[in-house]
N, C-alpha and C. Protein backbone atom coordinates (compact mmCIF):
# COMPACT_ATOMS: atom_id res chain seq x y z
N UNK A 1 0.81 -1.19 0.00
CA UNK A 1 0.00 0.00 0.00
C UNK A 1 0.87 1.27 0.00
N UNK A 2 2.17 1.38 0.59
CA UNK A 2 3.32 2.50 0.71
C UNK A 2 3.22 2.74 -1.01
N UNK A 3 3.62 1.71 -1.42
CA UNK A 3 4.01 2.34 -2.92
C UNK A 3 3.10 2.46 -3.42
N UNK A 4 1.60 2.18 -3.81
CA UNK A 4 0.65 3.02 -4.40
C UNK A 4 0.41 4.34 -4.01
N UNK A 5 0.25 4.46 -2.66
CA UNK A 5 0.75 5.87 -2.32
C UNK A 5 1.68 6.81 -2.65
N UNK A 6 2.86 6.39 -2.77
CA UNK A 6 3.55 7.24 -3.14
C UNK A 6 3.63 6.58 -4.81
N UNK A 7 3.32 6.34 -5.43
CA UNK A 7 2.85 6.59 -7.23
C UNK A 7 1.40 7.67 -7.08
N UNK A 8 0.77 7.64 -6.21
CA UNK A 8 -0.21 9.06 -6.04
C UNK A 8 0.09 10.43 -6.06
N UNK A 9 0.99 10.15 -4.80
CA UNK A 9 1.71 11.26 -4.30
C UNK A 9 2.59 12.12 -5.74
N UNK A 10 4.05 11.26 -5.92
CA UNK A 10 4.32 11.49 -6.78
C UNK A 10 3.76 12.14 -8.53
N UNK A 11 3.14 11.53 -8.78
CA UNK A 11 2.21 11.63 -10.08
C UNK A 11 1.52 12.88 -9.88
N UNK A 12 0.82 13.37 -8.49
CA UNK A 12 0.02 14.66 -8.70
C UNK A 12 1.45 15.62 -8.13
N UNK A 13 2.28 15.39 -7.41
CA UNK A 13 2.91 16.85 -7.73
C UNK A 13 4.15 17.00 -8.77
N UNK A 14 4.09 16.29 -9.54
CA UNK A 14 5.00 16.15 -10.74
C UNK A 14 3.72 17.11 -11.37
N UNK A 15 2.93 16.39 -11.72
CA UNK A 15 2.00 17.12 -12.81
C UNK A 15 1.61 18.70 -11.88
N UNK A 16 0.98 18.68 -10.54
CA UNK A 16 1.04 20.03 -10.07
C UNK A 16 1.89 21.14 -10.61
N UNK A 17 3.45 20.41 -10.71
CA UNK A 17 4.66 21.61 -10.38
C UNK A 17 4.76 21.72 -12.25
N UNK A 18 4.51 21.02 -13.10
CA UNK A 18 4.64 20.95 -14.39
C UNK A 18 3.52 22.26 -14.95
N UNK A 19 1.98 21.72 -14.45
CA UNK A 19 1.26 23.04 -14.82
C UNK A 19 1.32 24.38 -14.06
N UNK A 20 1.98 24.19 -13.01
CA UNK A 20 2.22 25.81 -12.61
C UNK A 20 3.23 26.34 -13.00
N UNK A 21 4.30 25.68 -13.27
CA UNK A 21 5.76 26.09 -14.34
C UNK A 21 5.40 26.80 -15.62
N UNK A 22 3.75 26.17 -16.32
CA UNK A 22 3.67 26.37 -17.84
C UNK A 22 2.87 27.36 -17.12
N UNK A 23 2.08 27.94 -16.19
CA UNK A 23 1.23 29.09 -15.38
C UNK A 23 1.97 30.23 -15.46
N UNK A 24 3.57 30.23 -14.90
CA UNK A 24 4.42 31.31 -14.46
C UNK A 24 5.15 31.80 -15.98
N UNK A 25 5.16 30.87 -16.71
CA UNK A 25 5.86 31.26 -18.26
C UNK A 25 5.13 31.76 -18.86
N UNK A 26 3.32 31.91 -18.79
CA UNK A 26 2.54 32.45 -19.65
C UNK A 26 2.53 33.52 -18.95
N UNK A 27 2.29 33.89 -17.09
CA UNK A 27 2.21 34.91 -16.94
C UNK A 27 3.63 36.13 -17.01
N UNK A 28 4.51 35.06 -17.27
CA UNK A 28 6.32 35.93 -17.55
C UNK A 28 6.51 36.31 -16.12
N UNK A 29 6.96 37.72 -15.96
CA UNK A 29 7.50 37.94 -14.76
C UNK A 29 6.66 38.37 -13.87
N UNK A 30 4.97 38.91 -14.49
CA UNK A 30 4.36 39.11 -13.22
C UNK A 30 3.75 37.92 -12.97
N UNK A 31 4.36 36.74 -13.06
CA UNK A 31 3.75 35.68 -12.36
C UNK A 31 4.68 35.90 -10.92
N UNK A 32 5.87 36.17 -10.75
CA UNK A 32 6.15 36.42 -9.19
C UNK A 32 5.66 37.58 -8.55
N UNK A 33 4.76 38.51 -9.26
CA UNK A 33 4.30 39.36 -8.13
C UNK A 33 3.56 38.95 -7.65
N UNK A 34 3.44 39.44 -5.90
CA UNK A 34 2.17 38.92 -5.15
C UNK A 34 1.02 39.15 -5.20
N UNK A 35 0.64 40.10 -6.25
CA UNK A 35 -0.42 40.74 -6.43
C UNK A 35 -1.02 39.71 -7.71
N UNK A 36 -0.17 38.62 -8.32
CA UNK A 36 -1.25 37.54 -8.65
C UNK A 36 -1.04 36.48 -8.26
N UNK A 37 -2.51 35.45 -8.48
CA UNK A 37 -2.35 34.27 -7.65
C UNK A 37 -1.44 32.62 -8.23
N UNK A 38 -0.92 33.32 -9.23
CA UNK A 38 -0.04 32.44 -9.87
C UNK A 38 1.21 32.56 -8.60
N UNK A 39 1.54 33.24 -8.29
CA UNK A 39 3.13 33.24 -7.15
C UNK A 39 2.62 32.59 -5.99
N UNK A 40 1.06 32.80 -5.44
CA UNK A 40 0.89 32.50 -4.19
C UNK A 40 1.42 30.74 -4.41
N UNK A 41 0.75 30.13 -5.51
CA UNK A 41 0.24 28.97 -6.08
C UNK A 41 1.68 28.16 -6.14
N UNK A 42 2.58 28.84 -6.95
CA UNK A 42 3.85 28.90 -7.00
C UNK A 42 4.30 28.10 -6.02
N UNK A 43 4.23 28.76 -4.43
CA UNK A 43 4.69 28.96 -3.30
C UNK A 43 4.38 27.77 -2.57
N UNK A 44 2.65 27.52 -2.93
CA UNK A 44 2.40 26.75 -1.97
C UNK A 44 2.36 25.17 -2.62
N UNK A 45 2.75 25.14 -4.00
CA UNK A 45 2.79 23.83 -4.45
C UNK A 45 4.38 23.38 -4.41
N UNK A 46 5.06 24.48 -4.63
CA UNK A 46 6.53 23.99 -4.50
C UNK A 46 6.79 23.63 -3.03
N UNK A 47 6.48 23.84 -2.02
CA UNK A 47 6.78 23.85 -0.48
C UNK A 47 5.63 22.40 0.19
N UNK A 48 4.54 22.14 -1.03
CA UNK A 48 3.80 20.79 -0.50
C UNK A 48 4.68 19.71 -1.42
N UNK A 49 5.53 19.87 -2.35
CA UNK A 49 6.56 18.75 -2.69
C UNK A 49 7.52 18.56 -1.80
N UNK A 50 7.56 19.48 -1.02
CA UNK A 50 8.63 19.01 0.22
C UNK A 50 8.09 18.72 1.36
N UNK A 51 7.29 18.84 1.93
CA UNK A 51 6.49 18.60 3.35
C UNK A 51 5.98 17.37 2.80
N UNK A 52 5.51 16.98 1.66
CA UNK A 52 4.72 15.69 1.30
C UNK A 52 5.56 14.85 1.29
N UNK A 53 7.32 14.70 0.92
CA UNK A 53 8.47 13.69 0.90
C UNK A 53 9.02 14.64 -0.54
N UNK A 54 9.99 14.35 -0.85
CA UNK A 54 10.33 14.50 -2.11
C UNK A 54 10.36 13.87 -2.82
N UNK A 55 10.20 14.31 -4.54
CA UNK A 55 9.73 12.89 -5.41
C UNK A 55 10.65 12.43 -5.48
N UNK A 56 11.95 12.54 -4.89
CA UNK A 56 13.40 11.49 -4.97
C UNK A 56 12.58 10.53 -3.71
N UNK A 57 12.72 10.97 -2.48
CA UNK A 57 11.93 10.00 -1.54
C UNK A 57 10.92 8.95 -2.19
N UNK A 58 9.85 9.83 -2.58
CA UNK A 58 8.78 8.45 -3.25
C UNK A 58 9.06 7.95 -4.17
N UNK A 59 10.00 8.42 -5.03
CA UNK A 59 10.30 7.29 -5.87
C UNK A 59 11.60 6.10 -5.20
N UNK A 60 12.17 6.25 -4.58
CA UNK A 60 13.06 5.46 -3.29
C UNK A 60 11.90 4.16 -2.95
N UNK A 61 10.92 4.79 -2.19
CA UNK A 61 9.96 3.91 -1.97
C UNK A 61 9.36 3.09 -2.79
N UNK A 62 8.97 3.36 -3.69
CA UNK A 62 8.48 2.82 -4.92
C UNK A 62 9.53 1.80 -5.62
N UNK A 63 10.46 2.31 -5.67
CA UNK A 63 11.40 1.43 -6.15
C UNK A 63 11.57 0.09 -5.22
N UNK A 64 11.85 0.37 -4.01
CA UNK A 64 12.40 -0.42 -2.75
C UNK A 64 10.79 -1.11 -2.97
N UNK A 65 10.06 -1.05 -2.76
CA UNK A 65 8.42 -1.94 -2.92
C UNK A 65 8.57 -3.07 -4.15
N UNK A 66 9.06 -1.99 -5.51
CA UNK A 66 8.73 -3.19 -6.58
C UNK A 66 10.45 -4.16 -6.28
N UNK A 67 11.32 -3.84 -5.90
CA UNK A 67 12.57 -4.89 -5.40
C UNK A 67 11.92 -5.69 -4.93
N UNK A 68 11.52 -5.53 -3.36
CA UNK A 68 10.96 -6.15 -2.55
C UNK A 68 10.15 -7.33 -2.86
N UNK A 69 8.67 -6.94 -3.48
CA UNK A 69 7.87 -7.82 -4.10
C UNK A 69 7.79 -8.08 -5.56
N UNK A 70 8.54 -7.47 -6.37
CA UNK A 70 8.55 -7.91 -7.98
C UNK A 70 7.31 -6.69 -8.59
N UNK A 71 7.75 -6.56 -10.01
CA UNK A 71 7.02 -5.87 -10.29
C UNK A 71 5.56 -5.79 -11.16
N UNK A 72 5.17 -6.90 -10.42
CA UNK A 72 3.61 -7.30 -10.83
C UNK A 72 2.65 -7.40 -9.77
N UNK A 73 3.43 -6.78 -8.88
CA UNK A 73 2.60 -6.45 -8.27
C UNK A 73 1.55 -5.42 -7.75
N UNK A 74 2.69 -4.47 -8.40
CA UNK A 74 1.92 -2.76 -8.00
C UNK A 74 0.80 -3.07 -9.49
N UNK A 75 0.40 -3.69 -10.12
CA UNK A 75 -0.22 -3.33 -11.51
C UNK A 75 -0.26 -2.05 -11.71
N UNK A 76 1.05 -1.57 -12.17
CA UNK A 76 0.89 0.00 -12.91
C UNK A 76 0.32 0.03 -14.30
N UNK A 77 -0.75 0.68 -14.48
CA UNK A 77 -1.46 1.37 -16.19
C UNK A 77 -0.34 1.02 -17.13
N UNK A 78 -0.28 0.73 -18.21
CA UNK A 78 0.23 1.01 -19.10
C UNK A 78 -0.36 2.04 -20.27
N UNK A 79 0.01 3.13 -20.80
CA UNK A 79 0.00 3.50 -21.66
C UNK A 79 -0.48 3.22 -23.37
């Protein structure tokens, strides 16, 4: 159950920090003023990739899970 969790974890703030990256490039440089909510957003998604583990951490875990038990077990999606 650790490593489905952290393939959760992981997966939404990869994609989080990916669409607020393409957020701050459309808004250019007044995406860091505080006066829009692209910086707040910024702030508080970059700082929940670290309080949540880092995606080096969950992917550690994830890895150490499919070692552990082989990797038919997590049934990850394929593409």
């Amino acid at each position: 159950m650790h490593a489905k969790a952290s393939i959760a974890k992981l997966a939404a703030s990869e994609a989080s920090g990916r669409v607020i990256d393409r957020c701050l490039q459309i808004h250019g440089g007044r995406g860091y003023d505080r006066s829009y909510a692209v910086e707040r957003l910024y702030r508080e998604l970059r700082v929940d990739r670290i309080w949540e583990g880092t995606s080096e951490i969950q992917r550690l875990i994830i890895a150490n899970e499919l070692i552990k038990r082989g990797s038919g077990v997590l049934h990850l999606p394929t593409a």
